[in-house]
Protein backbone atom coordinates (compact mmCIF):
# COMPACT_ATOMS: atom_id res chain seq x y z
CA UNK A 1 92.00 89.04 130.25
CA UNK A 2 93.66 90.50 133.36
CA UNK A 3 90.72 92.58 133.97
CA UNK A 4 90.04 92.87 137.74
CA UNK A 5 87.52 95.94 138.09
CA UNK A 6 84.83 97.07 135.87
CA UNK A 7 84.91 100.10 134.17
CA UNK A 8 81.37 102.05 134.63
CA UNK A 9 80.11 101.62 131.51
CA UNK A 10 80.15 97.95 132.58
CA UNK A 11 78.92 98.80 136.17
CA UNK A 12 75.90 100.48 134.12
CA UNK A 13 75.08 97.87 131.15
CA UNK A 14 75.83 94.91 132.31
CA UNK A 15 72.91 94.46 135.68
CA UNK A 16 70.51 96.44 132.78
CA UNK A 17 71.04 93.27 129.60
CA UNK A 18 71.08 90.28 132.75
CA UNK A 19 67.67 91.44 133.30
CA UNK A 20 66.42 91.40 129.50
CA UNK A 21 65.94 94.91 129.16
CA UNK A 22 66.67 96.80 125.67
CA UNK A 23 69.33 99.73 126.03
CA UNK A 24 71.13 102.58 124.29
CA UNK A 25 74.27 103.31 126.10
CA UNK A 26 76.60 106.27 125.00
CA UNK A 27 80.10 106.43 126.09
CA UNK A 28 83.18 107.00 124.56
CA UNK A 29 85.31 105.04 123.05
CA UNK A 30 87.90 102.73 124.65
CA UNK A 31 85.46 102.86 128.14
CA UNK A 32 84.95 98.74 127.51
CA UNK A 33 81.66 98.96 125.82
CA UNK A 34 82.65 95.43 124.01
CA UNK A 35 82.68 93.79 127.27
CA UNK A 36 79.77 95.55 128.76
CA UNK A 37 77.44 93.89 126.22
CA UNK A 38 79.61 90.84 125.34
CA UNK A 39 79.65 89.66 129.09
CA UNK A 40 75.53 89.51 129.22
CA UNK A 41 75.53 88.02 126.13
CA UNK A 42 77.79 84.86 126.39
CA UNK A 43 75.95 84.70 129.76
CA UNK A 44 72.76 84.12 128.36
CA UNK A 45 73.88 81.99 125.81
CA UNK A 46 76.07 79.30 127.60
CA UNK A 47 73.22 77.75 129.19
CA UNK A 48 71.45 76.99 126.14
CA UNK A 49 71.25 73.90 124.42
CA UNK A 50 74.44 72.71 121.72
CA UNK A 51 72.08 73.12 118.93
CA UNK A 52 73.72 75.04 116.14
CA UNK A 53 71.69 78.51 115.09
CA UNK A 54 72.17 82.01 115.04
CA UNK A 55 71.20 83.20 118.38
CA UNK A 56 72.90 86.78 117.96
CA UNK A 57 73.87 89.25 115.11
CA UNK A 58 75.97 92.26 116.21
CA UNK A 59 76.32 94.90 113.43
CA UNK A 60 79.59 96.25 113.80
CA UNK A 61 82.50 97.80 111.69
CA UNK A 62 85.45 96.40 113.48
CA UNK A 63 87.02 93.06 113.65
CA UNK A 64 88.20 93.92 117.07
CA UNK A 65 84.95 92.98 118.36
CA UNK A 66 85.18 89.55 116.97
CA UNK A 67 88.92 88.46 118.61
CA UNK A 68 87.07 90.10 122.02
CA UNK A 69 84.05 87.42 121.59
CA UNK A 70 86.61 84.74 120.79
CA UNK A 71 88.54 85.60 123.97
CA UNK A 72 84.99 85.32 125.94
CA UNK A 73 83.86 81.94 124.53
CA UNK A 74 87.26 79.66 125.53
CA UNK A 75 85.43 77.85 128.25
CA UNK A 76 82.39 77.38 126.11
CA UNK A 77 83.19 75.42 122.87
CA UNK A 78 79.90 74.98 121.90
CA UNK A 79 78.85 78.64 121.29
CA UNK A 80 80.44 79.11 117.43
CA UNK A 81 81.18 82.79 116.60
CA UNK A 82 81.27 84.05 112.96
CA UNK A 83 82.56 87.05 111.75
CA UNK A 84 81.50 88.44 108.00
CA UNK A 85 83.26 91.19 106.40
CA UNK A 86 84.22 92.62 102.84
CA UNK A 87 87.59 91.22 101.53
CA UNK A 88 86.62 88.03 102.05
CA UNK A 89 85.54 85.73 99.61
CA UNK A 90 81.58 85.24 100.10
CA UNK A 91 81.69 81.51 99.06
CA UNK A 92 83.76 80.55 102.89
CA UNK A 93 81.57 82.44 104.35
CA UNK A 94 78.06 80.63 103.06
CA UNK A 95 80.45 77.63 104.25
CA UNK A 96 80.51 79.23 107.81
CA UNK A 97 76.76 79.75 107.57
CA UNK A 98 75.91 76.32 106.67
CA UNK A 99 77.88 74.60 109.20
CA UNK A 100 75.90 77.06 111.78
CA UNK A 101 76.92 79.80 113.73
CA UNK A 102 75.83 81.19 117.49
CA UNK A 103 76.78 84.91 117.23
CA UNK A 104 77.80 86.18 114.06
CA UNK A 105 79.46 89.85 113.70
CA UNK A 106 79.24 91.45 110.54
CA UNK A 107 79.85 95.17 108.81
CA UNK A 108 75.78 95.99 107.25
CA UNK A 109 76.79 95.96 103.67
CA UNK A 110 78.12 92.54 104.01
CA UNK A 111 75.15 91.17 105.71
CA UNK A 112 72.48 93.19 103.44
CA UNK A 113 74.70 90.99 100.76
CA UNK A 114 73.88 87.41 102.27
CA UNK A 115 70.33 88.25 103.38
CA UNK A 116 69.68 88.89 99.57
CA UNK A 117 71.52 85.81 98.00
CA UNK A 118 72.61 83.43 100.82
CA UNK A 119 69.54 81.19 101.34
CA UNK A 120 70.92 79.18 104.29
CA UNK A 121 70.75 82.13 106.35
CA UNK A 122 67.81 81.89 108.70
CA UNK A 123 66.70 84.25 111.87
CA UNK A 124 63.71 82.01 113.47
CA UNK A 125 65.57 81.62 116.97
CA UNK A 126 67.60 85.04 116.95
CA UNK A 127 67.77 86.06 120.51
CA UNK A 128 69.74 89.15 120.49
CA UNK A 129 70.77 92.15 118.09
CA UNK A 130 73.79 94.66 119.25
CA UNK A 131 74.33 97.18 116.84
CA UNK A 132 77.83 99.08 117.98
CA UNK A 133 79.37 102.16 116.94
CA UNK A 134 76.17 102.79 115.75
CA UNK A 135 76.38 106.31 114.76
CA UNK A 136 79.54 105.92 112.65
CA UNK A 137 77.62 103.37 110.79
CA UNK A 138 75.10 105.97 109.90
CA UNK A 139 77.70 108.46 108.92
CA UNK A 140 78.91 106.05 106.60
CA UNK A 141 76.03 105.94 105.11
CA UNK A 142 75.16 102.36 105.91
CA UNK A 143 71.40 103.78 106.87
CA UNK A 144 69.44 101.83 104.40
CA UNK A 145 71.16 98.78 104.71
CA UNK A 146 70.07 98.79 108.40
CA UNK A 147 66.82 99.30 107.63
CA UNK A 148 67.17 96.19 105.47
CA UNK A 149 68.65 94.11 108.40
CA UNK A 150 66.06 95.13 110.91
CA UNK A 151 62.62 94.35 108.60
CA UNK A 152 64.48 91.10 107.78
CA UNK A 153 65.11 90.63 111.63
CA UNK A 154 61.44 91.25 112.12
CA UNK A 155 60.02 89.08 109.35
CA UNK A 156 61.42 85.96 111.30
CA UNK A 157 61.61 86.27 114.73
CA UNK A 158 59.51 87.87 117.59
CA UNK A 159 60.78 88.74 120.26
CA UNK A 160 65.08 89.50 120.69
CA UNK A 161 66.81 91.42 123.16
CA UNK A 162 68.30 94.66 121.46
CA UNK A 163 71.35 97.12 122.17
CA UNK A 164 72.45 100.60 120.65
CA UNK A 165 75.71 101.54 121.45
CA UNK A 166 77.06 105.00 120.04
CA UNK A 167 79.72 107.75 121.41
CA UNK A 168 77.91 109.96 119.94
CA UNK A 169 74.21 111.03 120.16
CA UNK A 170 72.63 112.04 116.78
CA UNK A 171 69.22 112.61 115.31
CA UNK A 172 70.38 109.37 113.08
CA UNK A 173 71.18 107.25 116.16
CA UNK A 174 67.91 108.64 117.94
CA UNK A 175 65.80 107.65 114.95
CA UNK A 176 67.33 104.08 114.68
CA UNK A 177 67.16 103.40 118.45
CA UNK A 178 63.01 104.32 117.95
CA UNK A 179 62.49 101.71 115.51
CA UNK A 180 64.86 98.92 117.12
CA UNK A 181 64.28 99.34 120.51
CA UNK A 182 61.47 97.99 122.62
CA UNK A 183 60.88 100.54 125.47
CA UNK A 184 65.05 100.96 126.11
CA UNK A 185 66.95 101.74 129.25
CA UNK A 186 69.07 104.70 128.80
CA UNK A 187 72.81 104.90 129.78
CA UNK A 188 75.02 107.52 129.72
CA UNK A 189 78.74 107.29 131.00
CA UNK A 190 79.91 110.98 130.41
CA UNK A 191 83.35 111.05 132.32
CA UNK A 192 85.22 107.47 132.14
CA UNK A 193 87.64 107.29 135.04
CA UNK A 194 89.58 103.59 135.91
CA UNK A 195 90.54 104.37 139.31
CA UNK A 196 86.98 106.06 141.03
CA UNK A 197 83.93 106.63 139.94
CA UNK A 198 81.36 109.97 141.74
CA UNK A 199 77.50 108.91 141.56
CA UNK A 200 77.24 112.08 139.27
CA UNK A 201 79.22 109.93 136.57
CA UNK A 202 77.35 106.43 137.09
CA UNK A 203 74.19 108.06 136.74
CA UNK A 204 71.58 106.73 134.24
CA UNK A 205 70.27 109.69 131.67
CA UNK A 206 67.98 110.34 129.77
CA UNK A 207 68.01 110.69 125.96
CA UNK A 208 67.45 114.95 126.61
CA UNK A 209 69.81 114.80 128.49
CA UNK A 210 72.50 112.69 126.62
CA UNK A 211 72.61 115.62 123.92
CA UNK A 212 73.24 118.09 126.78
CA UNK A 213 76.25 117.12 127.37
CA UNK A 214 77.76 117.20 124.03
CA UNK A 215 80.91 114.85 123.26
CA UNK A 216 82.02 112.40 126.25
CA UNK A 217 86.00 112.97 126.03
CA UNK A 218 88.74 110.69 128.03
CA UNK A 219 88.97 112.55 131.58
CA UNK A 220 93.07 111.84 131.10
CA UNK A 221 93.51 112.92 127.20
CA UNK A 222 95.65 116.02 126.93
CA UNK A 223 94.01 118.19 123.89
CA UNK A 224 97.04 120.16 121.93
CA UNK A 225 96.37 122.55 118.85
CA UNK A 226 99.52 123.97 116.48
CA UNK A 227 99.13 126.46 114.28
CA UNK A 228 101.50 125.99 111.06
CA UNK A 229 101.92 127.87 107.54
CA UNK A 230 101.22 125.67 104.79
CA UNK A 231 104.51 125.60 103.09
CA UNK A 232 105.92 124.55 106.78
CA UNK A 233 103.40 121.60 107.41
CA UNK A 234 105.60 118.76 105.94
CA UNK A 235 108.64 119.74 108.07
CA UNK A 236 106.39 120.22 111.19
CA UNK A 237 105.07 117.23 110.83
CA UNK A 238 108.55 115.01 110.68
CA UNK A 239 109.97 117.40 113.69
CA UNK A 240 107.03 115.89 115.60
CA UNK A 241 107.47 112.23 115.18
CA UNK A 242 111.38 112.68 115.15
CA UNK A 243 110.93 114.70 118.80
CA UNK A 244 108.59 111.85 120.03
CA UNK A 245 109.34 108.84 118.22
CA UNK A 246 113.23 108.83 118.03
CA UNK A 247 114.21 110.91 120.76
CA UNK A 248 111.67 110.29 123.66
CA UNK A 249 110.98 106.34 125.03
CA UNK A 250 107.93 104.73 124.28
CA UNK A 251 105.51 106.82 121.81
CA UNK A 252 103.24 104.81 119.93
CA UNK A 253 101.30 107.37 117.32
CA UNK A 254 98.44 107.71 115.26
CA UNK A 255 98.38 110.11 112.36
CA UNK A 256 95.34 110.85 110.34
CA UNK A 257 94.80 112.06 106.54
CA UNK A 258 92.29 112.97 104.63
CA UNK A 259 92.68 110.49 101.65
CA UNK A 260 94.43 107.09 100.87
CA UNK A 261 96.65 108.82 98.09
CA UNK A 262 97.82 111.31 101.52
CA UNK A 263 99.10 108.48 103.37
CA UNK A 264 100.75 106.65 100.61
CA UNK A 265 102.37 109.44 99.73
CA UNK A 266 103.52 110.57 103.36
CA UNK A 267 104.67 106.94 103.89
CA UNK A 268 107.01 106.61 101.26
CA UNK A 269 108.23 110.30 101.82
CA UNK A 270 109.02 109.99 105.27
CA UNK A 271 110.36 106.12 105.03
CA UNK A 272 112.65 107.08 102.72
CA UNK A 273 113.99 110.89 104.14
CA UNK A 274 113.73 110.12 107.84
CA UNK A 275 115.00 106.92 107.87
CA UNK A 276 117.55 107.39 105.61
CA UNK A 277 116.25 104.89 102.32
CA UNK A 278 116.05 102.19 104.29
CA UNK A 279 112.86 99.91 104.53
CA UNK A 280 110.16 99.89 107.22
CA UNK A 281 111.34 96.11 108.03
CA UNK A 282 115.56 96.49 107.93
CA UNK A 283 115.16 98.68 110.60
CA UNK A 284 114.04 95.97 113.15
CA UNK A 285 117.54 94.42 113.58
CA UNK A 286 119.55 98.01 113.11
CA UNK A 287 121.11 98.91 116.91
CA UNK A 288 120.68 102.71 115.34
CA UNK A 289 118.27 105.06 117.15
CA UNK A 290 116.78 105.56 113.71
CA UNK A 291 115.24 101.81 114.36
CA UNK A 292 112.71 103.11 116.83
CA UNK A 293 111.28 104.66 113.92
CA UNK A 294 109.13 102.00 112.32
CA UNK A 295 106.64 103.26 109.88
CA UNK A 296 102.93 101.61 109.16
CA UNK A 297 100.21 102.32 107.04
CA UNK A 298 95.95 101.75 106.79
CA UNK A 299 93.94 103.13 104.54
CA UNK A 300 90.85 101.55 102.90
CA UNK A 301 92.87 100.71 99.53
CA UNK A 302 94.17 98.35 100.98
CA UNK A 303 93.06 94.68 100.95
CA UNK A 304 91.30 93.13 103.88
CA UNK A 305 94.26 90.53 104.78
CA UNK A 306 96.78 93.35 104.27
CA UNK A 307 95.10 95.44 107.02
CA UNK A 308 94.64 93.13 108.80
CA UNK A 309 97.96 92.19 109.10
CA UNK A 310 98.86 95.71 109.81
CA UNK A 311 96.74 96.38 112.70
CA UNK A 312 98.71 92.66 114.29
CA UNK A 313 101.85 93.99 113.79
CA UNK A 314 100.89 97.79 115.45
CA UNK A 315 99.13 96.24 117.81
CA UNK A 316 101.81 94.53 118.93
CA UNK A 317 104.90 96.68 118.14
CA UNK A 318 105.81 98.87 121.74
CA UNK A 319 107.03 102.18 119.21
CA UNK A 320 105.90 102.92 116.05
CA UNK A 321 103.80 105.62 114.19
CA UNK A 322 100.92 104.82 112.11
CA UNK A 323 100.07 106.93 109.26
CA UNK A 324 96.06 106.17 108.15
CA UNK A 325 92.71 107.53 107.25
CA UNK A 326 89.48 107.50 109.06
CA UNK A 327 88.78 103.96 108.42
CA UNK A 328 91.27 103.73 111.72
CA UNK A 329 89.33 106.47 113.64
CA UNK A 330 86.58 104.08 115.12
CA UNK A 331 86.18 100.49 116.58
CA UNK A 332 89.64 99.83 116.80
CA UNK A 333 91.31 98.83 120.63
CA UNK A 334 95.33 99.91 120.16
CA UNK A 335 96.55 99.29 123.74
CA UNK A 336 99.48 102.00 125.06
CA UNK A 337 98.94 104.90 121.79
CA UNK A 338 100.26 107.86 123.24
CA UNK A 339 99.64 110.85 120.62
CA UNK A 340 97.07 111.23 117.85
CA UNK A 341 98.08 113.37 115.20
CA UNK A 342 95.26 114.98 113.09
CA UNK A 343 97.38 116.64 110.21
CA UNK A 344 93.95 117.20 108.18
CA UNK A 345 91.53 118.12 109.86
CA UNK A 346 88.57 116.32 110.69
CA UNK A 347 84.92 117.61 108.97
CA UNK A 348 82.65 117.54 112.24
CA UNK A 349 83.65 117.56 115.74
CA UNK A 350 82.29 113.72 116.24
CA UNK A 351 84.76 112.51 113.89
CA UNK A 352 87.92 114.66 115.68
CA UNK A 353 86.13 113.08 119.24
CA UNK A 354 86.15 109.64 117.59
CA UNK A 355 90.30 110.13 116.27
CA UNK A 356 91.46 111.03 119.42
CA UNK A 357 89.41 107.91 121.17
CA UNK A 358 91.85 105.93 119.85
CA UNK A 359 94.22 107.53 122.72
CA UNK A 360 93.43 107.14 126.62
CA UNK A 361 91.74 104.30 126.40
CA UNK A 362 89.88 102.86 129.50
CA UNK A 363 91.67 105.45 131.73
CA UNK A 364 95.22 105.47 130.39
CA UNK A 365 97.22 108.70 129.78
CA UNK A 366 96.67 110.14 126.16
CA UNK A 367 97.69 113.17 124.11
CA UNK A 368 96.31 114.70 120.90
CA UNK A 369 97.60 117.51 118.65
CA UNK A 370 95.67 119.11 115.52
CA UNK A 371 97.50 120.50 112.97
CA UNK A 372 96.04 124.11 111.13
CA UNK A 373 96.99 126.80 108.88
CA UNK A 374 96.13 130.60 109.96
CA UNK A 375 93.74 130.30 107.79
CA UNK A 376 91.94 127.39 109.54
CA UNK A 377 92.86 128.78 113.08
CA UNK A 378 89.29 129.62 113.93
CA UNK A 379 87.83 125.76 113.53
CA UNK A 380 89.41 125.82 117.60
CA UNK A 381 85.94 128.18 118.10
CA UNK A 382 84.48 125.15 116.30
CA UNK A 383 85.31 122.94 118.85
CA UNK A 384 85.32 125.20 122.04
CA UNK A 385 81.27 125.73 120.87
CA UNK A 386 81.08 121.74 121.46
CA UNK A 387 82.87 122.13 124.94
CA UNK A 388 86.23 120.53 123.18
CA UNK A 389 88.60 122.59 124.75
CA UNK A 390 92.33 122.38 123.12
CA UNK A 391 95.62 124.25 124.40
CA UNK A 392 98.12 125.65 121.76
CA UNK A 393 101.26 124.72 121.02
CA UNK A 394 104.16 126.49 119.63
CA UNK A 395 105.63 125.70 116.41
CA UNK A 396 109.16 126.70 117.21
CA UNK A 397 108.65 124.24 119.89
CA UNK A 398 108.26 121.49 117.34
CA UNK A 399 110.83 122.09 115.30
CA UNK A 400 113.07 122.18 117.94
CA UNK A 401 113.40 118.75 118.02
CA UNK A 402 115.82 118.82 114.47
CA UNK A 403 118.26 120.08 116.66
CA UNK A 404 118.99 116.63 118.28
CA UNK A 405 119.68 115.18 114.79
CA UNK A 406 123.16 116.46 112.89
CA UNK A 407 121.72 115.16 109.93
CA UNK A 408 119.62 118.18 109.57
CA UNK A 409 123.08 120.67 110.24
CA UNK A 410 123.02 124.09 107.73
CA UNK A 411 126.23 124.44 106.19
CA UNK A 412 127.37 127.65 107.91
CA UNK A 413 127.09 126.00 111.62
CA UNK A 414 129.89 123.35 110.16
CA UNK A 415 131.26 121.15 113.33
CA UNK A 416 130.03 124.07 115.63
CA UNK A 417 128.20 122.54 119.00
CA UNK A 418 124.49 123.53 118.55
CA UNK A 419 124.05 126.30 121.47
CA UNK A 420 120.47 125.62 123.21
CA UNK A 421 117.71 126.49 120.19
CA UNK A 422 118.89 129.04 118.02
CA UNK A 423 116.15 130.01 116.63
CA UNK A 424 118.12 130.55 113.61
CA UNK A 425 119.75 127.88 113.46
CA UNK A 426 116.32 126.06 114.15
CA UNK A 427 114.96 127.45 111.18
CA UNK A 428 118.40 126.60 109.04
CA UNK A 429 117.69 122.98 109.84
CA UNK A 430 113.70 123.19 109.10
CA UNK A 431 115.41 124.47 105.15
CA UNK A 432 117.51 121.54 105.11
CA UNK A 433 114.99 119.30 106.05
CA UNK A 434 112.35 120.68 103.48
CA UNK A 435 115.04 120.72 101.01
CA UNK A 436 115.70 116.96 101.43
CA UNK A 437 112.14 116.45 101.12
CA UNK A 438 111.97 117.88 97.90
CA UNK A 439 115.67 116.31 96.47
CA UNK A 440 113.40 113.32 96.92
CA UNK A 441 110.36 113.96 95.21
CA UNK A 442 111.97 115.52 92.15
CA UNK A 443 114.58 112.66 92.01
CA UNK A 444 112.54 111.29 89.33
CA UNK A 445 109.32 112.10 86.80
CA UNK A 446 107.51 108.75 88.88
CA UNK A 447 108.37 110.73 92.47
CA UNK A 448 106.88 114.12 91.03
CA UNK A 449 104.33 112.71 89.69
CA UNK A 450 103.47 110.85 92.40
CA UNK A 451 103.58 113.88 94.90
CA UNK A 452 100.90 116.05 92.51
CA UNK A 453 98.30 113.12 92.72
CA UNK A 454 98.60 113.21 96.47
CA UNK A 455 98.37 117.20 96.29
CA UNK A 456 95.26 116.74 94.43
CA UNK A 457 93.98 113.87 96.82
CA UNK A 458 94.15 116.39 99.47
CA UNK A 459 92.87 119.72 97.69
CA UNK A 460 89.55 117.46 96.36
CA UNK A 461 88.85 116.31 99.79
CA UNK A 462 89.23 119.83 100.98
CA UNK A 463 86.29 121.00 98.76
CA UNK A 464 83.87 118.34 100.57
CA UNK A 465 83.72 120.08 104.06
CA UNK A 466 80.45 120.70 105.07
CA UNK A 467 78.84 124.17 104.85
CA UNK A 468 79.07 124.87 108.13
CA UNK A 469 82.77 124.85 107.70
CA UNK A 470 82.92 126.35 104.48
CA UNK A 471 84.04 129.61 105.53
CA UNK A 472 86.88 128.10 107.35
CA UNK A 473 87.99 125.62 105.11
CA UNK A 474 87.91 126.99 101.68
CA UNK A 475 89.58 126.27 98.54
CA UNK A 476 90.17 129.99 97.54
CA UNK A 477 91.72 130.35 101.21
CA UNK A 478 94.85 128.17 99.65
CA UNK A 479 97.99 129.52 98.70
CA UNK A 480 98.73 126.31 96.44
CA UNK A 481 102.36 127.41 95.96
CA UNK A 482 102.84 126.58 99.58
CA UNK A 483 100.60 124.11 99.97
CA UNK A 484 102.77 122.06 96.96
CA UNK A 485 105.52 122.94 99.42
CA UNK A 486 103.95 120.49 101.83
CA UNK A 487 103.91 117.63 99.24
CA UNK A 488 107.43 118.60 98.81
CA UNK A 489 106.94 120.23 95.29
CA UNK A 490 108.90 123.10 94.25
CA UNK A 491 105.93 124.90 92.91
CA UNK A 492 102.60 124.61 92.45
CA UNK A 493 102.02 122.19 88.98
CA UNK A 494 100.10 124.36 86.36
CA UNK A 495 96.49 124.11 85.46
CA UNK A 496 95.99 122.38 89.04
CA UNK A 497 94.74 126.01 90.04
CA UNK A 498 92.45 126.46 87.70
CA UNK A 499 90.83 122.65 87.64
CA UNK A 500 90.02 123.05 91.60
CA UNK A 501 89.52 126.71 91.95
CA UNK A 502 86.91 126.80 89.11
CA UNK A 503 84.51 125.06 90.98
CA UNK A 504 84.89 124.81 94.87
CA UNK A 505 81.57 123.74 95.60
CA UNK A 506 81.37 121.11 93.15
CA UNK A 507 80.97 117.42 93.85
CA UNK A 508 83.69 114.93 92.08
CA UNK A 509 83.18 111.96 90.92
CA UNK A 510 87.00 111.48 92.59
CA UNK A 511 86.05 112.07 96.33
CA UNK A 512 89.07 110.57 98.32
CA UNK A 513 87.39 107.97 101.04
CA UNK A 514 87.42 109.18 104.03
């Protein structure tokens, strides 16, 4: 795996599960947690006889942890992993069960499913249970189904090894680790560095203490902020990836939305104005600089195989930008992502610490930037009250970038060379960009159409921030004339006012998935 140190996470867990000792272990993502438990693990179960049984269940959301396993278990044929997930038809997967399976990863809901009507499914000689990302499993609400896995787990076997791994400590991941765990070691990695490690940072914690120290951020992660009116958001947004995407080397980015309906939208929009019409896969073999812009997208509409695919073909791309919602912000290794782009932004601090994990990974270099309206500028205070620190950047900056492209040239600056950053003539070619943006979306009745079910996407999933953010992000804070600006709308569409404004507060039937 051309691994040749540990990373101290691994220096930590590993020693701890080689012993047979229960542990919760908090560190951030991309530190190698996988590896910390999945070394131990395969350890303990090579030497066992070939008898076929399910020796380990990991509850996890990602099939990331499943190709990690894999990689792990190619000297040991014996040891059968298993992997179920929605998506998948459940009939192959009793088929997997029957034939027997050593460690089998699975998302709760899945395996809640097969405990209730999959009778091969046994748990007598279950020696281990690893329950990752453990705290975004709670916050998707997967709470009772855990509870349904663990008094299963205890109605057939006795005693099992057991691990909690989280990035975050909550009161739900403090709860679950009391009824799970058998008297647990506790490790906390706070600062994950790949080159050196001070005592201070390799230091086993407490559970106290774990909550001191708030949200364990990548040492080498570069935290940006840039404030943006609404009805300048879309443009902002395409400056960015055109600045890093076409005309600097190597960017590989994440964006983030709110709702699946954001990112189709966004997708289309910027396929078609940024790269000219052309489609995501003609621009492979084109020797244009517009090729390095290669456009993916991940949302959880999508079908299981189709995101999977996805994720392969990111994962392996070296440039490309990949526009998704949150069911991307957790368990997912992208090697060599330099920026995360949160263009909505997140509803709780964990979730904007989980987003930008998917940047400066195991001590690589990493940047974020979090997009706001003035009217959202104070959710930095937010953060800063979590000891997330972030450092502003300039708007005019951005949009500098249009500059490098003639496509984007006003009228009145004709075959004139463009003279450092005008800011004029900066903001000429921010019009002429917007403009194209909305030539496109009222092309047709389907386009416009189209556009106003992503502007209501996003304006529902603004009314479910939580209370504590209420006051920052509010629907009556809106200008939705400007805001339709950002879906590339001319003006705001009528009665879509008074449906959202009426009742703010309101829960709908409609939330977007988040």
């Amino acid at each position: 795996m051309k691994m040749s140190s540990m990373t101290s996470v691994q220096k930590q867990t590993i020693p701890v599960l080689l012993k047979g000792n229960d542990a919760l272990v908090r560190s951030q993502t991309g530190s190698g947690k996988t590896l910390a438990y999945g070394i131990p693990l395969v350890q303990s179960l090579q030497g066992m006889k070939s008898k076929i049984q399910v020796c380990t269940i990991e509850i996890s959301l990602a099939l990331q942890s499943f190709d990690t396993v894999q990689k792990l278990l190619k000297p040991f044929t014996w040891i059968v992993p298993g992997v179920l997930m929605g998506g998948e038809k459940r009939k192959s997967e009793k088929a997997r069960l029957r034939k027997g399976i050593n460690i089998l990863i699975s998302t709760p809901g899945r395996l809640v499913d097969h405990i209730k009507s999959t009778k091969c499914i046994h748990f007598h000689h279950l020696q281990w249970l690893i329950m990752d990302e453990a705290d975004r499993i709670l916050d998707m609400g997967f709470e009772k189904d855990v509870t349904v896995i663990l008094n299963a787990l205890n109605a057939e076997s006795e005693r099992r090894q057991n691990v909690l791994l989280s990035a975050t400590l909550t009161e739900g991941v403090t709860r679950l680790a009391d009824i799970s765990l058998h008297d647990p070691v506790s490790i906390a990695i706070v600062d994950e560095t790949w080159e050196r490690t001070t005592p201070e940072q390799e230091a086993i914690h407490s559970p106290a203490r774990m909550e001191e120290d708030g949200f364990a951020i990548p040492e080498k992660l570069k935290q940006h902020v840039v404030v943006v009116p609404s009805k300048l958001r879309l443009v902002t947004l395409a400056a960015f990836i055109l600045g890093k995407c076409k005309f600097e080397k190597r960017h590989k980015m994440i964006v983030f939305f709110s709702s699946c309906e954001q990112v189709e939208f966004h997708y289309k929009l910027l396929l078609k104005v940024l790269l000219g019409g052309q489609e995501a896969e003609e621009t492979e073999c084109l020797p244009l600089p517009s090729s390095h812009l290669k456009f993916l997208r991940l949302h959880g509409n999508m079908e299981q195989e189709e995101r999977t695919a996805v994720f392969q073909e990111f994962l392996q791309c070296k440039t490309g930008i990949l526009l998704c919602t949150d069911v991307a912000a957790r368990g997912l290794d992208l090697p060599q992502v330099t920026w995360i782009v949160q263009y909505n932004a997140p509803a709780s601090p964990a979730e904007y610490v989980h987003r930008i994990g998917r940047t400066a990974r195991i001590g690589c270099h990493g940047n974020s930037l979090l997009v706001l309206t003035p009217s959202e500028a104070e959710y930095v205070n937010s953060l800063a009250s979590h000891k997330i620190n972030v450092s502003e950047m300039k708007m005019e900056d951005i949009l500098s970038s249009l500059m490098k492209d003639d496509r984007f040239k006003g009228r009145r600056w004709g075959n004139k060379k463009s003279r450092g950053t005008n800011p004029q003539e900066v903001r000429e070619r921010a019009t002429v960009l917007q403009t194209e943006f909305e030539n496109y979306v009222h092309s047709g009745e389907g386009t416009v159409r189209w556009a106003k079910k992503a502007l209501q996407s996003f304006l529902r999933s603004y009314t479910t921030y939580p209370k504590t953010l209420k006051h920052i992000f509010h629907i009556k804070s809106l200008h939705l004339g400007h805001v339709a600006k950002s879906f590339g709308l001319r003006d705001a569409p009528q009665n879509l006012s008074a449906s959202m404004a009426a009742s703010p507060g309101k829960k709908t039937k409609l939330k977007p998935k988040r």
